[in-house]
N, C-alpha and C. Protein backbone atom coordinates (compact mmCIF):
# COMPACT_ATOMS: atom_id res chain seq x y z
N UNK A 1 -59.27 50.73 48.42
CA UNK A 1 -59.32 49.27 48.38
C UNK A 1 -57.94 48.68 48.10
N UNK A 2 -57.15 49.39 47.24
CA UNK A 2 -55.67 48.67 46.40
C UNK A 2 -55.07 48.99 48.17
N UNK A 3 -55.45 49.88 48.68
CA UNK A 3 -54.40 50.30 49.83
C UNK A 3 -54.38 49.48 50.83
N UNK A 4 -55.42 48.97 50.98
CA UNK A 4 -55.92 48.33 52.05
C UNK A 4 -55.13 46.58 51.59
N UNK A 5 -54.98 46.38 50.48
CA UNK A 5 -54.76 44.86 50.18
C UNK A 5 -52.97 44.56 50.06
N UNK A 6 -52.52 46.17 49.81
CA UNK A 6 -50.90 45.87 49.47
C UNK A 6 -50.31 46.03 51.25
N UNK A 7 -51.15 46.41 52.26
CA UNK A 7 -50.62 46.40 53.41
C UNK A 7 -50.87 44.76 53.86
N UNK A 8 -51.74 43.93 53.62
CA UNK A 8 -51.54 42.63 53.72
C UNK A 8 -50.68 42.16 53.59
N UNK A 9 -49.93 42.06 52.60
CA UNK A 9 -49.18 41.39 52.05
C UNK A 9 -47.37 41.72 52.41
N UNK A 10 -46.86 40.45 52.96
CA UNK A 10 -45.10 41.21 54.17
C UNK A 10 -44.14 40.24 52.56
N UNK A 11 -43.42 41.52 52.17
CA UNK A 11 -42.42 41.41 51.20
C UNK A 11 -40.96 40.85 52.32
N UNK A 12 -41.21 40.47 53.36
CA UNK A 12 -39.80 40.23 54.24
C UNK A 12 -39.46 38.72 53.71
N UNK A 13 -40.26 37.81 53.44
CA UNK A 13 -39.86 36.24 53.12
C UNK A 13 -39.11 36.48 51.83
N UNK A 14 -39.64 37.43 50.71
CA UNK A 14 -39.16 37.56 49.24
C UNK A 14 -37.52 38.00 49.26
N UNK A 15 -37.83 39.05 49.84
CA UNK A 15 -36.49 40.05 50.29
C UNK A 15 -35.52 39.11 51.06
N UNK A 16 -35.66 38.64 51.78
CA UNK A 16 -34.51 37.41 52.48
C UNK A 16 -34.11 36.19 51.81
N UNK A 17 -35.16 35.78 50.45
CA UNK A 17 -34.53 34.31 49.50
C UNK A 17 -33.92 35.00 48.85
N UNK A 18 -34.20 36.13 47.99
CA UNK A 18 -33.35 36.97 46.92
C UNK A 18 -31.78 37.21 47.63
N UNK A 19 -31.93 38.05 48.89
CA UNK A 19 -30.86 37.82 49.40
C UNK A 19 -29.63 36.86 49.60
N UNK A 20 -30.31 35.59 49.60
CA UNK A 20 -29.72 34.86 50.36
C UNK A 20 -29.34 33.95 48.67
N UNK A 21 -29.78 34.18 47.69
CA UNK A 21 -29.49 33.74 46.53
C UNK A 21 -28.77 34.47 45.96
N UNK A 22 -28.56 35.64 46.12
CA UNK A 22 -27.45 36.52 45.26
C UNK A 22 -26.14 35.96 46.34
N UNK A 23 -26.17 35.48 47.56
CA UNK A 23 -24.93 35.33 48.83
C UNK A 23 -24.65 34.44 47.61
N UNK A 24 -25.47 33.67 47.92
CA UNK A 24 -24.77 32.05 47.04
C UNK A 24 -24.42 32.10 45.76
N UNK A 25 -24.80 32.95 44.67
CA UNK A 25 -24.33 33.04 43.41
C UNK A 25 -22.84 33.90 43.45
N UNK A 26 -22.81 35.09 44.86
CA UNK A 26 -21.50 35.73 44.82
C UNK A 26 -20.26 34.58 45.09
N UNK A 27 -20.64 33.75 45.89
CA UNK A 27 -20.00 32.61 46.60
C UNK A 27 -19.26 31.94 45.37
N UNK A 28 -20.27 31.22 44.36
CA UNK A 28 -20.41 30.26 43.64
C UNK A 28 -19.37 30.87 43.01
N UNK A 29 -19.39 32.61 42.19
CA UNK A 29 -18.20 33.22 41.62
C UNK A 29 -16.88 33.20 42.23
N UNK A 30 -17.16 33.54 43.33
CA UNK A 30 -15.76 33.63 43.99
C UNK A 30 -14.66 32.45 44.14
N UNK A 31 -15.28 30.74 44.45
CA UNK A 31 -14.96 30.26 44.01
C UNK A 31 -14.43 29.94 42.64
N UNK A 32 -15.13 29.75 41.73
CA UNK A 32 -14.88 29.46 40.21
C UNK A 32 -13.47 30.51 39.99
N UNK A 33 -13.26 31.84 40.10
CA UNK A 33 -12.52 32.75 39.94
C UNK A 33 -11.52 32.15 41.04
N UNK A 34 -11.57 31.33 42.26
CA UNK A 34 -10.30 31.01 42.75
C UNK A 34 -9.70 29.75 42.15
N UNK A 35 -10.78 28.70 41.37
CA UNK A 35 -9.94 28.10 40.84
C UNK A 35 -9.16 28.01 39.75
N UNK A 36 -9.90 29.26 39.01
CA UNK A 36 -8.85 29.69 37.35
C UNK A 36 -7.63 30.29 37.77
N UNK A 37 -7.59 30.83 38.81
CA UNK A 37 -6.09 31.48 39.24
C UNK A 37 -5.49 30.51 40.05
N UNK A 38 -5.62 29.73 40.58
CA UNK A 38 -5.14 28.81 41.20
C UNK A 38 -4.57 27.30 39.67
N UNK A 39 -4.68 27.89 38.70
CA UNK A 39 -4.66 26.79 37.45
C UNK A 39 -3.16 26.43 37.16
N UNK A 40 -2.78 25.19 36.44
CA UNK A 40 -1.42 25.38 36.47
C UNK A 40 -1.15 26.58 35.46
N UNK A 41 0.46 27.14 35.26
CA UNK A 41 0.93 27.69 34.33
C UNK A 41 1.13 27.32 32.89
N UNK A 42 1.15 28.45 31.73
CA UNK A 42 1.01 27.89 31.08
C UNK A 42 2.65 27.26 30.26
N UNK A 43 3.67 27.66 31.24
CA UNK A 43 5.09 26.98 31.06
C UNK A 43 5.04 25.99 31.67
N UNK A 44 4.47 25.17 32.44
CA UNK A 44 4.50 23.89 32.90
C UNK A 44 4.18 22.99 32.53
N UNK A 45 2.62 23.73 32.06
CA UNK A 45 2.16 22.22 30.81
C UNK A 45 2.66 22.35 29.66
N UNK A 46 3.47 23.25 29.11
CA UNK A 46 4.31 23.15 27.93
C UNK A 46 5.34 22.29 27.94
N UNK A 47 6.33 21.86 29.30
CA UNK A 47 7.05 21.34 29.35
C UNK A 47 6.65 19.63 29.62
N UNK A 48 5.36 19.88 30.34
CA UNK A 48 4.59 18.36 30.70
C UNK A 48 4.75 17.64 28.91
N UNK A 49 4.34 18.13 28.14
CA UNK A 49 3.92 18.12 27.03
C UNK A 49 5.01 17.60 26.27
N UNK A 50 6.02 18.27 26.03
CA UNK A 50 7.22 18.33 25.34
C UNK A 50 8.17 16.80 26.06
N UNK A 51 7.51 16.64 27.48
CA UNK A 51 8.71 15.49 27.56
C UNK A 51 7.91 14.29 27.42
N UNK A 52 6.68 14.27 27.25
CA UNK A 52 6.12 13.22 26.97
C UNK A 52 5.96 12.89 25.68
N UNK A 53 6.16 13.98 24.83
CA UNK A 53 5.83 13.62 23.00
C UNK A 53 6.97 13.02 22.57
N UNK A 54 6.88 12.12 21.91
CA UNK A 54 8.31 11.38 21.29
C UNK A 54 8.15 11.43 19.65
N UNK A 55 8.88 11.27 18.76
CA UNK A 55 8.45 10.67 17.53
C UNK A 55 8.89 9.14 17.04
N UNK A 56 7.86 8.87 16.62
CA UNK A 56 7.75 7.40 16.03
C UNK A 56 8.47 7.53 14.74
């Protein structure tokens, strides 16, 4: 009877969203990780910094 009811049932719709949701979460990383390396340096905003501070 169990045999007869798990051949009903097509795991291909499950197997292709999972798929297609891990694409988009690899994506989502790959981005995020291109924009931390793409960030300014951290000698540039030291100097951004330094010429804008004055003392009062």
């Amino acid at each position: 009877m169990i045999n007869t009811l798990i051949g009903l049932y097509s795991w291909a719709n499950g197997v292709v969203m999972i798929a297609i949701f891990a694409l988009v979460c690899i994506i989502l990383v790959g981005i995020l990780i291109n924009f931390m390396s793409k960030g300014k340096s951290k000698d540039s905003s030291n100097n951004l910094n330094e010429d804008n501070n004055t003392e009062y």
